[in-house]
C-alpha atoms as a PDB file:
ATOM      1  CA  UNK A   1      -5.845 -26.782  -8.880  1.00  0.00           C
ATOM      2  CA  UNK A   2      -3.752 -26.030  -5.759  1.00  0.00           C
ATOM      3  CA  UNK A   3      -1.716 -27.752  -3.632  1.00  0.00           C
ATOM      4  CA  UNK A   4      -0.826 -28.066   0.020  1.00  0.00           C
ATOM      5  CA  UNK A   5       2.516 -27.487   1.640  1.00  0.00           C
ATOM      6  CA  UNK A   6       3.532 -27.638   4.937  1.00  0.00           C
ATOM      7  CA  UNK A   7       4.554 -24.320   6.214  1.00  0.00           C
ATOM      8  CA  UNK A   8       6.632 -23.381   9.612  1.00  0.00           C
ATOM      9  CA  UNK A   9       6.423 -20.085  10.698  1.00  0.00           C
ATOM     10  CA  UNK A  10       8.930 -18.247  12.792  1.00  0.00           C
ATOM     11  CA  UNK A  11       9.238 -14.913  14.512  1.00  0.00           C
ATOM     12  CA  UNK A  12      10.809 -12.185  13.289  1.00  0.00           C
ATOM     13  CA  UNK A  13       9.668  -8.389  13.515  1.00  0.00           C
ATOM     14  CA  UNK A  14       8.007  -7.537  10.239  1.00  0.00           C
ATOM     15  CA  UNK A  15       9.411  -4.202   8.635  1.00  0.00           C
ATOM     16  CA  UNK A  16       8.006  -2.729   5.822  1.00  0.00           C
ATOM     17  CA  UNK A  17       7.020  -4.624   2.430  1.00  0.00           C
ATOM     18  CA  UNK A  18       7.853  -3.023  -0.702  1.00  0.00           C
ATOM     19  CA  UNK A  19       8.339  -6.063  -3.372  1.00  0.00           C
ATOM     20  CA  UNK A  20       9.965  -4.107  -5.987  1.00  0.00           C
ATOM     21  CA  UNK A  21      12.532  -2.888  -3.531  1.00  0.00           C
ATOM     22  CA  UNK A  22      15.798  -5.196  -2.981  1.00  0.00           C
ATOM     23  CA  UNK A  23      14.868  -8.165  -1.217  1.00  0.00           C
ATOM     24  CA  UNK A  24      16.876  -9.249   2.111  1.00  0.00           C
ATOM     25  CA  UNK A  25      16.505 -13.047   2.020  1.00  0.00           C
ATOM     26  CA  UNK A  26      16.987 -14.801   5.224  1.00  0.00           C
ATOM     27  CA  UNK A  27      17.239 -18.521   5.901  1.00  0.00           C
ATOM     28  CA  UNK A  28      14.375 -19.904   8.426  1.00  0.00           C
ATOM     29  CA  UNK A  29      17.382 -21.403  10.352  1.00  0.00           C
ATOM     30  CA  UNK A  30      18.671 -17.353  10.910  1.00  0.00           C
ATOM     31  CA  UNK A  31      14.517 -16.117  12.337  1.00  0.00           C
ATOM     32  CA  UNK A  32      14.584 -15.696  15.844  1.00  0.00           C
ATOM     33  CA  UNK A  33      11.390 -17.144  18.115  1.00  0.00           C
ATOM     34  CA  UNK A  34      10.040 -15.141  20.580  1.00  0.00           C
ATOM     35  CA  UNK A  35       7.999 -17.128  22.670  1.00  0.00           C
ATOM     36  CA  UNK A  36       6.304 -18.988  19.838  1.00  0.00           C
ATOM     37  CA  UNK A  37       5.104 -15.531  18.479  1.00  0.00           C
ATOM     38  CA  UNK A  38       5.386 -13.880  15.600  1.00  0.00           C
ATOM     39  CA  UNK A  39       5.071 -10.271  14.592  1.00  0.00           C
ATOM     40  CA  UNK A  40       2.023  -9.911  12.024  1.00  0.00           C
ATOM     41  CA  UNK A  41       0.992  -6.423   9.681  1.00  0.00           C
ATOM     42  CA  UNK A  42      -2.035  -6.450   7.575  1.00  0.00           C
ATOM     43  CA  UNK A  43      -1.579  -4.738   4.199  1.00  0.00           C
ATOM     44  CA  UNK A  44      -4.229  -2.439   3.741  1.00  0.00           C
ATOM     45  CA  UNK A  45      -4.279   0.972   3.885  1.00  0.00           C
ATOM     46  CA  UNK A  46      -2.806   3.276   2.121  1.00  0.00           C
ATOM     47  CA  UNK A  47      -2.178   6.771   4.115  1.00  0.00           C
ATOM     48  CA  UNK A  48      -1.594   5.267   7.814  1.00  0.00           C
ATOM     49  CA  UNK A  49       0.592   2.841   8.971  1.00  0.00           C
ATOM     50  CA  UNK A  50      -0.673  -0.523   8.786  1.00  0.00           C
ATOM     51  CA  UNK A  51      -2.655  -2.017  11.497  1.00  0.00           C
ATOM     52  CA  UNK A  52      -0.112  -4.967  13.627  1.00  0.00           C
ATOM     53  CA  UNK A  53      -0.151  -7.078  16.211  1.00  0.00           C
ATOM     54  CA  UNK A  54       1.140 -10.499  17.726  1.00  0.00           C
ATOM     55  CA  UNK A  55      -0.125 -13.955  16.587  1.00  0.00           C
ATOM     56  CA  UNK A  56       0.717 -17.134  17.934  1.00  0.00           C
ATOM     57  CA  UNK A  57       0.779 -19.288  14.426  1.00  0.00           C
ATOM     58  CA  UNK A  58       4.378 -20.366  14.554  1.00  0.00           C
ATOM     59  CA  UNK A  59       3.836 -24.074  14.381  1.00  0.00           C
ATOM     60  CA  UNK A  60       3.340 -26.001  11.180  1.00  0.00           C
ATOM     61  CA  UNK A  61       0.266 -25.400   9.618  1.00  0.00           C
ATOM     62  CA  UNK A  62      -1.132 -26.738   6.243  1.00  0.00           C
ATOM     63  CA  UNK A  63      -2.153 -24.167   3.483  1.00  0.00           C
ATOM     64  CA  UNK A  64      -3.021 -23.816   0.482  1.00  0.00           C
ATOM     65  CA  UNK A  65      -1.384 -22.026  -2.711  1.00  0.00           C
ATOM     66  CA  UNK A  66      -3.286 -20.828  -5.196  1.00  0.00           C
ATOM     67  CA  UNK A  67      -1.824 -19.698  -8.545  1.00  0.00           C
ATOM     68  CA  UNK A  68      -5.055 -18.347  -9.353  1.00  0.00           C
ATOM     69  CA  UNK A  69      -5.869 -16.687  -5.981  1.00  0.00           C
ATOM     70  CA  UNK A  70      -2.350 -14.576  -6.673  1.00  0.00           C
ATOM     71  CA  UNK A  71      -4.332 -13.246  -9.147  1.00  0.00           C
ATOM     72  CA  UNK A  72      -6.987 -12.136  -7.586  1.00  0.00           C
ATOM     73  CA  UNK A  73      -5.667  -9.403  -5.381  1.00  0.00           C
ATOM     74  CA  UNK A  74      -6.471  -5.686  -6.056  1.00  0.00           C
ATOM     75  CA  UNK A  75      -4.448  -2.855  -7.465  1.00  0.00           C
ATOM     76  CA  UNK A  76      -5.163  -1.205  -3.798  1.00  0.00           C
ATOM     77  CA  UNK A  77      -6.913  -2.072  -0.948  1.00  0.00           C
ATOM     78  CA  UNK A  78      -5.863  -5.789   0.255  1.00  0.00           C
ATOM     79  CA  UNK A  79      -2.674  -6.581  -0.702  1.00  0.00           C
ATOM     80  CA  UNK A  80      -1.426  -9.560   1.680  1.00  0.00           C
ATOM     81  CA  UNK A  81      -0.215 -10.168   5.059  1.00  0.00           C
ATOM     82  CA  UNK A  82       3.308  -9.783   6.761  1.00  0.00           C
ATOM     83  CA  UNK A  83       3.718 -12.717   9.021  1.00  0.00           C
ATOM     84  CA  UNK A  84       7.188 -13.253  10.782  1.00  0.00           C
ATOM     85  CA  UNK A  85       9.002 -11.227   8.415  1.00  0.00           C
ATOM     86  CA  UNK A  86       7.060 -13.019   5.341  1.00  0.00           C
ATOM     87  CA  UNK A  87       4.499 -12.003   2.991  1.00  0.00           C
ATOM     88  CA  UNK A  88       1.866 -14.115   2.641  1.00  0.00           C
ATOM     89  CA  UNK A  89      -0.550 -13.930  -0.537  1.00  0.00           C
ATOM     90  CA  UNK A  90      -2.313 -16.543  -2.455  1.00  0.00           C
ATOM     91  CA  UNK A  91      -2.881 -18.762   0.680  1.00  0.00           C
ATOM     92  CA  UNK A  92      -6.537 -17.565   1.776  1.00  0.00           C
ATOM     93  CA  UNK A  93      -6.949 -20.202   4.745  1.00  0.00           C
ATOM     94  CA  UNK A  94      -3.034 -19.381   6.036  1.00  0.00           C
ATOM     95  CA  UNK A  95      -4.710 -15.216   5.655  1.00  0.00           C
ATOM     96  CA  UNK A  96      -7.885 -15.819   7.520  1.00  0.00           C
ATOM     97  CA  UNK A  97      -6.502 -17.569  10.269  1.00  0.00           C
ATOM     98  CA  UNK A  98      -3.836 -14.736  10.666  1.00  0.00           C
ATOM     99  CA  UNK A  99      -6.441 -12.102  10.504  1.00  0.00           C
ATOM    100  CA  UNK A 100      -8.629 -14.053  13.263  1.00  0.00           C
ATOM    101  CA  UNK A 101      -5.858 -13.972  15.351  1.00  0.00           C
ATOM    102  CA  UNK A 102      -5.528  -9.967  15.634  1.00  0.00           C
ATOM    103  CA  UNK A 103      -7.289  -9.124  18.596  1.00  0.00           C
ATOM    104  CA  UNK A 104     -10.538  -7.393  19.657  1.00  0.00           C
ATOM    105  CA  UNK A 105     -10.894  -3.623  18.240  1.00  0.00           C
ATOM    106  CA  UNK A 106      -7.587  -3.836  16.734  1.00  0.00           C
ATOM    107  CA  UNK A 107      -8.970  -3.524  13.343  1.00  0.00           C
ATOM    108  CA  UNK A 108     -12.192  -2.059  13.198  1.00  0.00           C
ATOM    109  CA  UNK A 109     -15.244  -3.877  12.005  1.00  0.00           C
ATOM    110  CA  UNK A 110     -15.658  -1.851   8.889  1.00  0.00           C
ATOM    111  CA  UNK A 111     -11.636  -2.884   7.882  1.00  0.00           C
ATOM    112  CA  UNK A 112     -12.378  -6.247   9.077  1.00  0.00           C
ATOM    113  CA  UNK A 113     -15.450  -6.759   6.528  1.00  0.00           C
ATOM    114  CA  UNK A 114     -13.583  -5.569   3.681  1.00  0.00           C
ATOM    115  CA  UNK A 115     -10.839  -7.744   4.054  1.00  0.00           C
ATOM    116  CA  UNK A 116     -12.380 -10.908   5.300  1.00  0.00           C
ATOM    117  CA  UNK A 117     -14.860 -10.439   2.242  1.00  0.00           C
ATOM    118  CA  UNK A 118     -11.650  -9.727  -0.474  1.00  0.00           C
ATOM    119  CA  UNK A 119     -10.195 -13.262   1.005  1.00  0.00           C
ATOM    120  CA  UNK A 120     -13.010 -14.763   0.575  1.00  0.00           C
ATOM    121  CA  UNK A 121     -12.844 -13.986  -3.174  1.00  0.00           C
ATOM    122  CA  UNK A 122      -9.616 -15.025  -3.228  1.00  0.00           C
ATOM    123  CA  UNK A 123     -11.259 -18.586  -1.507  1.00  0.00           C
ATOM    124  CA  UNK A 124     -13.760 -18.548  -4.232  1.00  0.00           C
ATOM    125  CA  UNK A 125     -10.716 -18.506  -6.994  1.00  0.00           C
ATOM    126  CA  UNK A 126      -8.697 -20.673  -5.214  1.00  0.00           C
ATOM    127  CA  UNK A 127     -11.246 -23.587  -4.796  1.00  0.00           C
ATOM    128  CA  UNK A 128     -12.239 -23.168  -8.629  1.00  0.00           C
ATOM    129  CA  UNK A 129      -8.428 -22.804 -10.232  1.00  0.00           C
ATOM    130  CA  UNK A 130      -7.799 -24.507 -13.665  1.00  0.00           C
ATOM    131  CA  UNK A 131      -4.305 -23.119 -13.369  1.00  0.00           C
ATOM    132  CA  UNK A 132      -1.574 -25.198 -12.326  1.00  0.00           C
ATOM    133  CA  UNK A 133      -0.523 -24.679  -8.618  1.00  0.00           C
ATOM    134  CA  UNK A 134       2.558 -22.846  -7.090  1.00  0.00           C
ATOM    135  CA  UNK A 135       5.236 -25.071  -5.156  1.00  0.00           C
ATOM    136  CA  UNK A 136       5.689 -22.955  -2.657  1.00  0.00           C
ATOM    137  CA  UNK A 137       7.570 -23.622   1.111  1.00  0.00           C
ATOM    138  CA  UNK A 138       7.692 -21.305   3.763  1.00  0.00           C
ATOM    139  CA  UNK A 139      11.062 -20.151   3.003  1.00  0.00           C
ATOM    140  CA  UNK A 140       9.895 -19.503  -0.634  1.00  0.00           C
ATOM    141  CA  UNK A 141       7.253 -16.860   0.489  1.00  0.00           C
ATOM    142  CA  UNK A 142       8.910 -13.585  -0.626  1.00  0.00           C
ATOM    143  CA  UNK A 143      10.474 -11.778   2.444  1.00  0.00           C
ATOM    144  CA  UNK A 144      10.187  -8.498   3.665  1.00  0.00           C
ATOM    145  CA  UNK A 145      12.702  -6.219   2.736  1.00  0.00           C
ATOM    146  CA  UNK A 146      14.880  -4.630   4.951  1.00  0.00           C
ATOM    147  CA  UNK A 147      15.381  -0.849   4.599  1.00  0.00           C
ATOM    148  CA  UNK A 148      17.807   0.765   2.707  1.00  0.00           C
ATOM    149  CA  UNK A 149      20.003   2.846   4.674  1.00  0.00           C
ATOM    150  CA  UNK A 150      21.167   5.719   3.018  1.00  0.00           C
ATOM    151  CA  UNK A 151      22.862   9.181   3.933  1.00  0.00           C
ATOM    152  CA  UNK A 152      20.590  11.759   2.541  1.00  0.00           C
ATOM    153  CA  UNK A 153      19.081  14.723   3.789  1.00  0.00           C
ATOM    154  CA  UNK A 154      15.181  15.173   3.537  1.00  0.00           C
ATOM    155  CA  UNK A 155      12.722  16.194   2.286  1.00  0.00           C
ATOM    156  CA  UNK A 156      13.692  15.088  -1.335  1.00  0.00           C
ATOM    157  CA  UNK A 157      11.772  17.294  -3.008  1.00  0.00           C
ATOM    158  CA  UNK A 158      10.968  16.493  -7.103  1.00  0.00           C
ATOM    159  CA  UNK A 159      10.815  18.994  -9.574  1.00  0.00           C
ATOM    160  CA  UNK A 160       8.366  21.535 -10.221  1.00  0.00           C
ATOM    161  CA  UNK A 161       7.253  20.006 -13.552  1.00  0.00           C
ATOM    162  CA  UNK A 162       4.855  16.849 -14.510  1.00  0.00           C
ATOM    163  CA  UNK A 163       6.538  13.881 -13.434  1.00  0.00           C
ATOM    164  CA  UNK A 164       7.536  10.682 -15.679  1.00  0.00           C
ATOM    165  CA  UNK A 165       6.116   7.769 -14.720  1.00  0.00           C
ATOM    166  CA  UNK A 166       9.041   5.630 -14.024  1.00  0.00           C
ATOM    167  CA  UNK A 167       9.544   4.409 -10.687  1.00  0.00           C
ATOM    168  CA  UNK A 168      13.168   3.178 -10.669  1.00  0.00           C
ATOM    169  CA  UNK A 169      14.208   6.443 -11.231  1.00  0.00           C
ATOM    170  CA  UNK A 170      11.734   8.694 -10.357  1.00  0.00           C
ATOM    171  CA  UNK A 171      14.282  11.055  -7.491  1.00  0.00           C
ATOM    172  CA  UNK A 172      16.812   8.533  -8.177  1.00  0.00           C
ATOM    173  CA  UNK A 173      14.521   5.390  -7.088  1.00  0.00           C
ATOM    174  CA  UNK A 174      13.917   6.671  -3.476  1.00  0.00           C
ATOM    175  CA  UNK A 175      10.319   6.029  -3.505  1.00  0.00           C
ATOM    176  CA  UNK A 176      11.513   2.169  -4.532  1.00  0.00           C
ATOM    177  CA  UNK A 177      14.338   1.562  -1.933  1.00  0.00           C
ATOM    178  CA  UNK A 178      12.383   3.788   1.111  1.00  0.00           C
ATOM    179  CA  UNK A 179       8.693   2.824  -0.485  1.00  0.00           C
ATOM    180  CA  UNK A 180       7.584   1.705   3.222  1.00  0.00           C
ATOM    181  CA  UNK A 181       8.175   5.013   4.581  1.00  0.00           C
ATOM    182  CA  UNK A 182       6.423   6.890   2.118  1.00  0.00           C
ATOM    183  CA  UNK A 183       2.994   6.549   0.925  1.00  0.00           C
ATOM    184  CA  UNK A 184       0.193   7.829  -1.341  1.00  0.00           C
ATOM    185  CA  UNK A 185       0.726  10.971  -0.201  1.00  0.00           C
ATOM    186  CA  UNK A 186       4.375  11.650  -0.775  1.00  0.00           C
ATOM    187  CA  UNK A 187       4.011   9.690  -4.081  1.00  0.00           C
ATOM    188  CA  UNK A 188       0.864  11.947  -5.611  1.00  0.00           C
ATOM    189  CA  UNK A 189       3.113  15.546  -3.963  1.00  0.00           C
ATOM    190  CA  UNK A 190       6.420  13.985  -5.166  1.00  0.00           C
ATOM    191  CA  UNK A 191       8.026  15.160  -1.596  1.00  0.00           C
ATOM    192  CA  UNK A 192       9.609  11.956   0.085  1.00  0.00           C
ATOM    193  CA  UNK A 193       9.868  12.886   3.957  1.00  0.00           C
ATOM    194  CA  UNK A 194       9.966   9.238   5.099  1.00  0.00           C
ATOM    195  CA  UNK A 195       7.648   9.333   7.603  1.00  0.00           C
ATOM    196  CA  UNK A 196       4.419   8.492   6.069  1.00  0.00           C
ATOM    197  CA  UNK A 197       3.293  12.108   4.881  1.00  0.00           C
ATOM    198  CA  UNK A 198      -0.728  12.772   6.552  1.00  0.00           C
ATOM    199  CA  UNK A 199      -2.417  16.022   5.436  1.00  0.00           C
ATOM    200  CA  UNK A 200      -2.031  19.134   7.435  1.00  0.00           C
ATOM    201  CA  UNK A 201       0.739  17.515   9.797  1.00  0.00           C
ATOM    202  CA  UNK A 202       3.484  20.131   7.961  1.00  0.00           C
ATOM    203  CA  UNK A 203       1.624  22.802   8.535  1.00  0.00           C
ATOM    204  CA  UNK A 204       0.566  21.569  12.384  1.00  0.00           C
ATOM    205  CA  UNK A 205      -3.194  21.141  11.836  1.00  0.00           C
ATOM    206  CA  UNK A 206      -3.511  17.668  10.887  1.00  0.00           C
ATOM    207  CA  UNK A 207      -7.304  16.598   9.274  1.00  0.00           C
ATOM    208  CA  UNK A 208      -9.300  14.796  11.977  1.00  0.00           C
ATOM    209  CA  UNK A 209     -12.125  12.686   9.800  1.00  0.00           C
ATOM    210  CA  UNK A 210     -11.573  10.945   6.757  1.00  0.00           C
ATOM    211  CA  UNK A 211     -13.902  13.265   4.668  1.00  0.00           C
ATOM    212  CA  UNK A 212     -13.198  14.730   1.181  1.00  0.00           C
ATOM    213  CA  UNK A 213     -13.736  18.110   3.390  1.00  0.00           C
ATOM    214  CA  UNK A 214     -11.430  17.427   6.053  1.00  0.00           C
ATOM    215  CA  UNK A 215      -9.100  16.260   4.054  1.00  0.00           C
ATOM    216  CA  UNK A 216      -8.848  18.565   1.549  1.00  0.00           C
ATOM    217  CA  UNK A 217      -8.676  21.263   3.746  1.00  0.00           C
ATOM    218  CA  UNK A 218      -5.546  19.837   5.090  1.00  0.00           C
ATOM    219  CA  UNK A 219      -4.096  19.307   1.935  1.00  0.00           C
ATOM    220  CA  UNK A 220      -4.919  23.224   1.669  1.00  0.00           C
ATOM    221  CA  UNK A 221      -2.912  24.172   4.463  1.00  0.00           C
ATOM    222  CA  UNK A 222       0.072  22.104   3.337  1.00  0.00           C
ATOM    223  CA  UNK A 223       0.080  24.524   0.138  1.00  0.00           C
ATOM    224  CA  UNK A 224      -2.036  22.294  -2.305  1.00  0.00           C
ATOM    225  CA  UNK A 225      -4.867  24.256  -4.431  1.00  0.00           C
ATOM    226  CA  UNK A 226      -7.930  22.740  -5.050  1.00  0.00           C
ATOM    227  CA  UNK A 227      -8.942  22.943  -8.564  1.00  0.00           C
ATOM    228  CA  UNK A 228     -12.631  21.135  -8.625  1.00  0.00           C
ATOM    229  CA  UNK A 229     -14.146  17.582  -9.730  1.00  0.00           C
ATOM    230  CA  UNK A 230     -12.894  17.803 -13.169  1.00  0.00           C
ATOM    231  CA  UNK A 231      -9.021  17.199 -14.055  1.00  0.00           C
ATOM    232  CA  UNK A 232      -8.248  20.001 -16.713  1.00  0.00           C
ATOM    233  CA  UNK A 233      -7.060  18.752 -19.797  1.00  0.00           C
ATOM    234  CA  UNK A 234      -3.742  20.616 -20.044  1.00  0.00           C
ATOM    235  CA  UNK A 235      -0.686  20.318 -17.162  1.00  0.00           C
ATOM    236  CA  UNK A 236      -0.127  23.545 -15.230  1.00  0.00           C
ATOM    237  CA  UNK A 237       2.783  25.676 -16.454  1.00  0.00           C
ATOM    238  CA  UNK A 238       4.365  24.909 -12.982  1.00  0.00           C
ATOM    239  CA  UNK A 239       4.106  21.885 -10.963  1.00  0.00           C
ATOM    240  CA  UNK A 240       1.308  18.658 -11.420  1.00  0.00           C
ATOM    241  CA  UNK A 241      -1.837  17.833 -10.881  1.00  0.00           C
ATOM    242  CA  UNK A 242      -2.760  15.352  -8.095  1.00  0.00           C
ATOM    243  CA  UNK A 243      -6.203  14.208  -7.038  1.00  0.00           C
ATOM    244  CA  UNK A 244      -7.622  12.445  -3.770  1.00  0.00           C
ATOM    245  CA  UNK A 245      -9.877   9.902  -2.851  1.00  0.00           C
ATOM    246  CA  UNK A 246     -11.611   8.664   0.660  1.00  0.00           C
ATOM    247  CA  UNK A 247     -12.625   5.415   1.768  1.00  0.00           C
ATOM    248  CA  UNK A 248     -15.491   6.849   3.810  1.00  0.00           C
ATOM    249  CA  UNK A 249     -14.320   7.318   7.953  1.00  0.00           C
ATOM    250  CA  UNK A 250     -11.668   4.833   7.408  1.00  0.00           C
ATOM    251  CA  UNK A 251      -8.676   6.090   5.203  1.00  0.00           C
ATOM    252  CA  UNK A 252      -7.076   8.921   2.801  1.00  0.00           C
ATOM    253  CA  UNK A 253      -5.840   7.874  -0.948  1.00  0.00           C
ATOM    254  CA  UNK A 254      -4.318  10.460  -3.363  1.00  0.00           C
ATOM    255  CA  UNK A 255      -2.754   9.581  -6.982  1.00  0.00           C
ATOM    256  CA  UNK A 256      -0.729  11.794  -9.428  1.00  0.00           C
ATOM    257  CA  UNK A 257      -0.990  12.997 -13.182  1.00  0.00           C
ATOM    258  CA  UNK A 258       2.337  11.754 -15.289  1.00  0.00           C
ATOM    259  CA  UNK A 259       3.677  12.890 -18.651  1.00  0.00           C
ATOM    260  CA  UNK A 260       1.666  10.327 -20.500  1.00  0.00           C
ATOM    261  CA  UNK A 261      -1.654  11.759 -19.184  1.00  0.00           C
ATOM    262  CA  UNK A 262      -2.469   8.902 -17.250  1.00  0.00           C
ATOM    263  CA  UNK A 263      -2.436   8.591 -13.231  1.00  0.00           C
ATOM    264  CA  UNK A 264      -0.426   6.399 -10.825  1.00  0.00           C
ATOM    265  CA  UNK A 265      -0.404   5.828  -7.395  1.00  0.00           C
ATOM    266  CA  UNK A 266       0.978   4.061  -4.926  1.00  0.00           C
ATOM    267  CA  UNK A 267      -1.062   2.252  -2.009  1.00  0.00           C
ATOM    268  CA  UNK A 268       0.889   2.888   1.764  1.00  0.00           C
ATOM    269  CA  UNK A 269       3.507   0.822   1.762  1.00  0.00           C
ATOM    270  CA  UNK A 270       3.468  -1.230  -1.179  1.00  0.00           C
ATOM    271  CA  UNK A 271       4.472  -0.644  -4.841  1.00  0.00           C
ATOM    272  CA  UNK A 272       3.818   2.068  -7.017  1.00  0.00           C
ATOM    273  CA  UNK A 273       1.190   1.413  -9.950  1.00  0.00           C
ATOM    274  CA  UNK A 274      -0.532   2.886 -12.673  1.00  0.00           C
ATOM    275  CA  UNK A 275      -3.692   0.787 -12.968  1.00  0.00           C
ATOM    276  CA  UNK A 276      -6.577   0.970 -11.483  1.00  0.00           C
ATOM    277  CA  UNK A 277      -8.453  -2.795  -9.663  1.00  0.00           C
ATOM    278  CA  UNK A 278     -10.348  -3.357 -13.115  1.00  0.00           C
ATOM    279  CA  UNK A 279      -6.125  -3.461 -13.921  1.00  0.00           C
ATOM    280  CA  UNK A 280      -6.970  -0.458 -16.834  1.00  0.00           C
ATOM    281  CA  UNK A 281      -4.574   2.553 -17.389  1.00  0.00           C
ATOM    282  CA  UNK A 282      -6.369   5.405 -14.794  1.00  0.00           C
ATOM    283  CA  UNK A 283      -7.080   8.513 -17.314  1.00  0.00           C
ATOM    284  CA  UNK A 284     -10.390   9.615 -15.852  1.00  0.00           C
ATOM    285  CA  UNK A 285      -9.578   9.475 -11.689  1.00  0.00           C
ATOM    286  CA  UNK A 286     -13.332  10.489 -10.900  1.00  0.00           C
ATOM    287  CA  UNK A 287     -13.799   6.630 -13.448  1.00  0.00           C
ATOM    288  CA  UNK A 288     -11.160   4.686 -11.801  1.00  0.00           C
ATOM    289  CA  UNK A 289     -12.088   2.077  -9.543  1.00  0.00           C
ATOM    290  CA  UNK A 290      -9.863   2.523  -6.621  1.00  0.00           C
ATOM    291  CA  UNK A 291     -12.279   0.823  -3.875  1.00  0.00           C
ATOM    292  CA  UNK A 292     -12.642   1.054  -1.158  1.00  0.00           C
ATOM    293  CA  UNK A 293     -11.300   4.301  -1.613  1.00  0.00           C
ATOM    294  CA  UNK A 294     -15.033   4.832  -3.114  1.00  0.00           C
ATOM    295  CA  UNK A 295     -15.687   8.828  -2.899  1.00  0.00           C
ATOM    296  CA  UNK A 296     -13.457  10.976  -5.196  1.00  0.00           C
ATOM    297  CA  UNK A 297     -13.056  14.305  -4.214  1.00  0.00           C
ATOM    298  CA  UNK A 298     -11.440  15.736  -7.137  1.00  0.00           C
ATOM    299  CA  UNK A 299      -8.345  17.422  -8.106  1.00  0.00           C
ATOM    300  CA  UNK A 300      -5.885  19.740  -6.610  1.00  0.00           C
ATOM    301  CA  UNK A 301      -2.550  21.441  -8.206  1.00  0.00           C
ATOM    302  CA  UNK A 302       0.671  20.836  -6.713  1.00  0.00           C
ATOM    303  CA  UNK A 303       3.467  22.481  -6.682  1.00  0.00           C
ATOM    304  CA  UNK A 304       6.301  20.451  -4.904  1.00  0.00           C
ATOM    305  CA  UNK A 305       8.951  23.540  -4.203  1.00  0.00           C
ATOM    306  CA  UNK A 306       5.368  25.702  -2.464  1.00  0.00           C
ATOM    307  CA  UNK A 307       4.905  22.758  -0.498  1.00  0.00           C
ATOM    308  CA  UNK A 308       5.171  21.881   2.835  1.00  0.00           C
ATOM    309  CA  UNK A 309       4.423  18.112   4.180  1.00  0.00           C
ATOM    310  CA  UNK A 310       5.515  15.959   6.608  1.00  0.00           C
END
């Protein structure tokens, strides 16, 4: 079952959406309108910054909630919608229309498929839900979190050992309260920079395709060694073990070896995780299914302190 609630909609400008950071909660009463617009990001990829625009959906509009639809999502990929400083998931009418709304050659057609087809999964659970619905009201869709401020001089650079999976404390919870200015990238290297690391940019040739070559060699000239297809079964003496994946000519995605042997990752700007979208514990990355980041291009060594990223 699901149910419908009216929703209102106001502008705000959308920062970044980390939900396991601290949440700034703001009243509807406090959102500013600007010109009946509002300020829309599509959560989707995972190494560049997310694709925005301007939509004018600020008056009240009927949607539906769908307990079973919030289930739906994947580990990485599609993860919502920001929409006037809200995130919006489990509501796939209130997502289409928003992703209608971007305009022409914003988002290209390839993006555009993916996504339309992932909410029209979540549709398919929606309309079919046994599960009994979520009373939800605008000002009950989880906000965006503003970003922490914080004195400290970067690049925090981790250790040159495995790291522990443990977000909340992993370099003192940095990559928790600053998760929407790092991604994948700084995650997999462990080097927060906060400016949404890219192979190659540190070392001033950035990759220009979204190829395992290109890529990798990029990652090579930032000080990462390529090791081959197949993770080795022991850590390196010094440093991790990282490994990287492409969705073809659209986007980058790279995941990290812990001290429990398994991998975790963490999609752009949205929470670090250490399952895969079958939700099962990543020990194989080449067996993980991490679509559309579809083509695995194996393993490199990392050694955080030899690095250089930005």
């Amino acid at each position: 079952a699901s149910m419908k609630v009216t929703c209102i909609f106001l502008g705000l400008l959308a920062t970044t959406f980390c939900a396991a950071a601290p949440l700034s909660l703001q009243r509807l009463s406090s959102i500013n309108e600007v010109n009946n617009k509002i300020h829309v990001e599509l959560l989707v990829l995972s190494g560049s910054t997310l694709p925005s625009w301007t939509a004018d959906l600020s008056m009240q509009k009927s949607v539906e909630v769908s307990a079973c639809a919030l289930d739906q999502y994947p580990a990485v990929g599609y993860q919502g919608i920001v929409a006037g400083g809200r995130l919006v998931k489990g509501s796939p009418a209130l997502e289409k229309a928003l992703i209608d709304s971007a305009p022409a050659g914003l988002i290209s057609e390839e993006v555009m498929a993916y996504v339309k087809q992932t909410i029209s999964k979540l549709d398919d659970a929606a309309k079919h839900c046994s599960e009994d619905p979520v009373n939800k009201l605008v000002n009950d869709f989880d906000a965006v979190p503003s970003t922490v401020s914080q004195s400290i001089k970067l690049p925090i650079i981790g250790p040159d050992t495995v790291p522990v999976y443990d977000p909340q404390h992993d370099d003192d919870g940095y990559f928790v309260s600053h998760c929407g200015e790092n991604n994948c990238y700084n995650y997999a290297t462990d080097y927060l920079t906060d400016s949404f690391a890219k192979p190659g940019r540190g070392s001033g040739q950035m990759f220009q395709y979204n190829t395992c070559d290109d890529v990798k060699a990029a990652a090579e000239r930032d000080g990462l060694t390529y090791i081959g297809m197949k993770a080795p079964e022991k850590d390196p003496s010094t440093g991790h073990l990282v490994s990287l994946f492409i969705w073809p000519n659209v986007n980058f995605h790279w995941a990290r070896r812990d001290t429990n042997g398994k991998w975790s990752h963490k999609p752009g700007q949205t929470p670090i995780k250490d399952v895969d979208n079958d939700n099962r514990p990543i020990t194989d990355p080449s067996k993980a299914d991490l679509s559309p980041w579809t083509k695995y291009c194996g393993v490199f060594h990392v050694v955080p302190s030899k690095i250089t990223i930005q």
